[in-house]
Protein backbone atom coordinates (compact mmCIF):
# COMPACT_ATOMS: atom_id res chain seq x y z
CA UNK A 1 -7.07 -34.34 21.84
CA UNK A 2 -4.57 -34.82 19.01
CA UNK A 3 -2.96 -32.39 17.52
CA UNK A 4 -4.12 -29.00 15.28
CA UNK A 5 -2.65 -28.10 12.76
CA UNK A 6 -2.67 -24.94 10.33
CA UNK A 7 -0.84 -25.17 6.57
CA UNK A 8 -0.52 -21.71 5.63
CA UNK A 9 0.23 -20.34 2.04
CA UNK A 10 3.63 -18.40 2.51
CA UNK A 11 6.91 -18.99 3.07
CA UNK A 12 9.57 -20.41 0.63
CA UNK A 13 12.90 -20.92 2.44
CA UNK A 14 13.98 -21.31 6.15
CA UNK A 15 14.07 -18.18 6.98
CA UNK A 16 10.63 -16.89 5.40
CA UNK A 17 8.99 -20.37 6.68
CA UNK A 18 9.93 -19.00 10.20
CA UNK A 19 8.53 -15.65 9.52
CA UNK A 20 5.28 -17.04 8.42
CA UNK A 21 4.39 -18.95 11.36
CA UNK A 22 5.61 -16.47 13.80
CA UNK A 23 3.30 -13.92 11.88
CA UNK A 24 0.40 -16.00 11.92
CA UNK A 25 0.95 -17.33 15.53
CA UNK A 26 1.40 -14.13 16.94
CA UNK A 27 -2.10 -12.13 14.72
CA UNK A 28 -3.98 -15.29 16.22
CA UNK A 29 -2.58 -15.15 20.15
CA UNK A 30 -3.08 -11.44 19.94
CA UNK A 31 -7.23 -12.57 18.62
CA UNK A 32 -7.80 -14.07 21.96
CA UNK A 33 -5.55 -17.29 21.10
CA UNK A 34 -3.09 -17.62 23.37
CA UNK A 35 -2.43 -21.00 24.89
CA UNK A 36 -5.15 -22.52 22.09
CA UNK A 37 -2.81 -21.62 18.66
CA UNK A 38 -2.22 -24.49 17.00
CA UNK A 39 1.13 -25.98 15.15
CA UNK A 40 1.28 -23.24 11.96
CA UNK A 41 3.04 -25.12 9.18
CA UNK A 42 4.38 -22.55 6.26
CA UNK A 43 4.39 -24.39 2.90
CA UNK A 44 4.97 -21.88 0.46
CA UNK A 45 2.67 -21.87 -2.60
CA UNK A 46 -0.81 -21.99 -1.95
CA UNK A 47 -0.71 -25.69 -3.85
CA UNK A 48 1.85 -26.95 -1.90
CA UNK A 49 -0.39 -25.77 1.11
CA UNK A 50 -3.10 -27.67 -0.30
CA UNK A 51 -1.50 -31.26 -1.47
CA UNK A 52 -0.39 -30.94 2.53
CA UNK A 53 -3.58 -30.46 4.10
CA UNK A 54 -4.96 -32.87 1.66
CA UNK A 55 -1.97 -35.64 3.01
CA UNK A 56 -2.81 -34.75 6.74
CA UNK A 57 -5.97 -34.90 6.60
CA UNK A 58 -5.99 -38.20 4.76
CA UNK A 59 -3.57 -39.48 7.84
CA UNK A 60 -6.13 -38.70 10.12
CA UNK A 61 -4.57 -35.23 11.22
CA UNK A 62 -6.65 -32.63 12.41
CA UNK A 63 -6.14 -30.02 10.12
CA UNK A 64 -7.14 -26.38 8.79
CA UNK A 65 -6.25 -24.33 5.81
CA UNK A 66 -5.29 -20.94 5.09
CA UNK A 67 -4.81 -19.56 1.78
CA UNK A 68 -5.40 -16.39 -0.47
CA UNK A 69 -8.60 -16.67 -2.29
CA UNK A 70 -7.13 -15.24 -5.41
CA UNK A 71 -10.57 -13.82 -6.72
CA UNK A 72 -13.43 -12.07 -4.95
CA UNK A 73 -15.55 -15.17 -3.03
CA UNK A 74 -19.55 -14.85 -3.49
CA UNK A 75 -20.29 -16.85 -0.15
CA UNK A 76 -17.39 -16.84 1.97
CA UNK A 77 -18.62 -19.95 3.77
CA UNK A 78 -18.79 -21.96 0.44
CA UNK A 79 -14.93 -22.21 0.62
CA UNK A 80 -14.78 -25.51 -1.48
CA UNK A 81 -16.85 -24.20 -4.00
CA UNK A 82 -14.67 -21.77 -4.44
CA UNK A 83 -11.94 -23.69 -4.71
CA UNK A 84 -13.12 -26.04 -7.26
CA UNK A 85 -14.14 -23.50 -9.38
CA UNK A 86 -11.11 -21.30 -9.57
CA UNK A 87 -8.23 -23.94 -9.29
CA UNK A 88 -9.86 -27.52 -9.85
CA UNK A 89 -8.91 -28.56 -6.08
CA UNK A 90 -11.37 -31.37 -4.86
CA UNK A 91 -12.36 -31.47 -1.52
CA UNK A 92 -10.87 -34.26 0.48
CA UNK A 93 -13.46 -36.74 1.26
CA UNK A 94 -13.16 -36.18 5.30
CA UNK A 95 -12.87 -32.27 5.22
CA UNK A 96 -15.44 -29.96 5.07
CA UNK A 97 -15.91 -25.78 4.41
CA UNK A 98 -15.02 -25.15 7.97
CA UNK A 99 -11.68 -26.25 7.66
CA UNK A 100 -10.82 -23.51 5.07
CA UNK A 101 -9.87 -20.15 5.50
CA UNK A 102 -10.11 -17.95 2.32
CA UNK A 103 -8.01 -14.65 3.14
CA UNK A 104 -10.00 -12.63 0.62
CA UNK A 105 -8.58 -12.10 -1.98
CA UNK A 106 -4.99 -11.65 -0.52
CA UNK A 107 -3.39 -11.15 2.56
CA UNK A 108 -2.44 -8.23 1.82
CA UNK A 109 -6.39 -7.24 1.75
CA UNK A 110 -5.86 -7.37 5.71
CA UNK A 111 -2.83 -5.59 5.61
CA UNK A 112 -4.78 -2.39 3.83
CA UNK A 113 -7.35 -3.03 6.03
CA UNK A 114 -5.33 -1.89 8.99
CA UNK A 115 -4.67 1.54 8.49
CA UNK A 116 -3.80 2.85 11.59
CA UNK A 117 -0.72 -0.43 11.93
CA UNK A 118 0.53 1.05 8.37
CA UNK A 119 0.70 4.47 9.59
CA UNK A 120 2.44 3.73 13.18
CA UNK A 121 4.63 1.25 10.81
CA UNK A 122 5.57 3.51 7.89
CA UNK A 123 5.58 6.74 10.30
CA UNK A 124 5.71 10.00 7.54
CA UNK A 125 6.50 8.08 4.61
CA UNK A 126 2.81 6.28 3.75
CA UNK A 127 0.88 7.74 0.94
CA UNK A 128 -2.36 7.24 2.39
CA UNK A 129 -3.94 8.67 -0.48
CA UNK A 130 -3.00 5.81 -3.04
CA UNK A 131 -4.99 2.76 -0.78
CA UNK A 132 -8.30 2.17 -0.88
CA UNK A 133 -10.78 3.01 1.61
CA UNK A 134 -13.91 1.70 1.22
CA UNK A 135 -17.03 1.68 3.68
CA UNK A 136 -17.91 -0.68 4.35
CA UNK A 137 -14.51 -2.14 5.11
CA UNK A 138 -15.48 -5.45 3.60
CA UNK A 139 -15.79 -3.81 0.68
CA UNK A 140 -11.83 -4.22 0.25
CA UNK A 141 -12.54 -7.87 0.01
CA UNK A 142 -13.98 -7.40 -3.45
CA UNK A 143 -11.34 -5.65 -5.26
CA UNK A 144 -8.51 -7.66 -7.12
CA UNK A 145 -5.63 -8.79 -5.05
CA UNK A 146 -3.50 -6.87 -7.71
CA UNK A 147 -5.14 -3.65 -7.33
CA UNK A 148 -4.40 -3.83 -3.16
CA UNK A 149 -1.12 -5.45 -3.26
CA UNK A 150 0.10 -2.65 -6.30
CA UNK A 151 -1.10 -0.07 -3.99
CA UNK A 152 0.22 -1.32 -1.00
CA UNK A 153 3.73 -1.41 -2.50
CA UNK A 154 3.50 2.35 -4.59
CA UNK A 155 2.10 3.60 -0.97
CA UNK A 156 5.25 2.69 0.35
CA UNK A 157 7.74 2.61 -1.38
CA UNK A 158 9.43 5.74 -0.39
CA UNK A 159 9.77 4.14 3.07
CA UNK A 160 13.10 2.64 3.92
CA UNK A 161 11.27 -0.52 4.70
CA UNK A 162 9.04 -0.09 2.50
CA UNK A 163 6.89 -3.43 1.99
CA UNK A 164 8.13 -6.66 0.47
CA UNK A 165 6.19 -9.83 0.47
CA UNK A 166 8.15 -12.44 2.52
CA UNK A 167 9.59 -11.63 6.06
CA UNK A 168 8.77 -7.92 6.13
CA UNK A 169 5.00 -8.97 5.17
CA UNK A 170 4.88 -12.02 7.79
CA UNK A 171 6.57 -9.63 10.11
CA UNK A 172 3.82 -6.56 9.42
CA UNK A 173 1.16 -9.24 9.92
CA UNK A 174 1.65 -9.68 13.60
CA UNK A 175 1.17 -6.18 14.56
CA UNK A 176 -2.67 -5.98 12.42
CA UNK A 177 -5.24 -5.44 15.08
CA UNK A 178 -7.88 -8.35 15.03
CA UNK A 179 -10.43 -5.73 16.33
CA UNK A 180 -10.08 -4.02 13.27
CA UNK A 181 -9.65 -6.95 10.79
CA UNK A 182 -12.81 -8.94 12.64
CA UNK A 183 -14.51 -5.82 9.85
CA UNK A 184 -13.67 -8.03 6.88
CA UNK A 185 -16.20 -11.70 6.74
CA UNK A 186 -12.85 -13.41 5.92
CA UNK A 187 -11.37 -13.06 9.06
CA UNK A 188 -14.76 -12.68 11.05
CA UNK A 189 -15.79 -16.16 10.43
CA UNK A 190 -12.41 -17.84 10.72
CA UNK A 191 -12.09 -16.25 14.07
CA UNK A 192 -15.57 -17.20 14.82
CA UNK A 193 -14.91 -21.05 13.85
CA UNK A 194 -11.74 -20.87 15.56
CA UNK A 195 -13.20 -19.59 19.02
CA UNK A 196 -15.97 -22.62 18.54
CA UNK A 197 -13.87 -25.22 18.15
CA UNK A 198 -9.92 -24.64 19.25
CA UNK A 199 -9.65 -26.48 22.96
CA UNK A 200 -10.06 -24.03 25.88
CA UNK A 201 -7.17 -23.15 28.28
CA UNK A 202 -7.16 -25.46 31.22
């Protein structure tokens, strides 16, 4: 089978590309992944991540898509619909919805999601009281990324590593529990495709 491989929105420099995909590789191995993660490829802005995909895929390459979903999604599964209408990005003519992963709206929606990780991670410092709990948890995936990633930052930013995007979130992102995060549809169905179709250990 040729090649998988993942762009990613995040990243930015050496350093922070390396943090991405080690973030990303290790949230997936620790979903059941291990031995079936494909090649993670960091690219920065969320357009850069999409003119790749859009040049891999047009070479052939087996490809997949990860980015922030910016606004609240009305059918998570209608990922190019979504896409079209909020930032005028065409589908490539051999991908399809499957191939997209909306992390809705922000990555740092999973991030809140995880309260127990933030609490072993920012150990008496976290002002749980300032993020959002909703029930059902999905209900996080509705609120506006700036909303969750303000009160992400004001919850901790009496910590002494408090968070930053870039390598502190890539590095936060590997300790989420998928268990926990498989409670938001974003990252139910992308685990769901990905268990369908990544190859099986041999």
């Amino acid at each position: 089978m040729s090649e998988i491989r993942i762009y990613v929105e995040g990243g930015g420099n050496a350093k922070i590309d390396n943090a991405c995909k080690k973030g990303f590789h290790q949230l997936l191995e620790n979903a059941g992944f291990k031995g079936r993660v494909p090649r993670i490829v960091a690219c920065g802005s969320r357009d850069v991540a999409y003119d790749r995909f859009k040049t891999a895929i047009n070479a052939g390459i087996t490809a997949l898509l990860i980015v922030d979903s910016e606004d609240p999604v009305s059918d998570i599964s209608k990922t190019w619909e979504h896409l079209k209408k909020r930032d005028s990005w065409e589908r490539p003519a051999k991908a399809n919805d499957e191939q997209v992963f909306l992390m809705t709206t922000c990555m740092e929606t999973w991030v809140v999601a995880d309260i127990e990780t933030l609490r072993k991670i920012f150990p008496n410092c976290l002002k749980e009281k300032l993020l959002p709990k909703p029930s059902p948890l999905s209900e996080l995936e509705k609120l506006d990324r700036h909303a969750i990633q303000d009160a992400l930052d004001t919850a901790t930013n009496r910590c002494p590593n408090a968070y930053k995007k870039g390598k502190r979130s890539f590095a936060l992102l590997a300790h989420l529990s998928p268990a926990t995060l498989k409670r938001l549809l974003s990252f139910q169905r992308m685990h769901t495709i990905l268990d369908r179709d990544l190859p099986s250990i041999r």
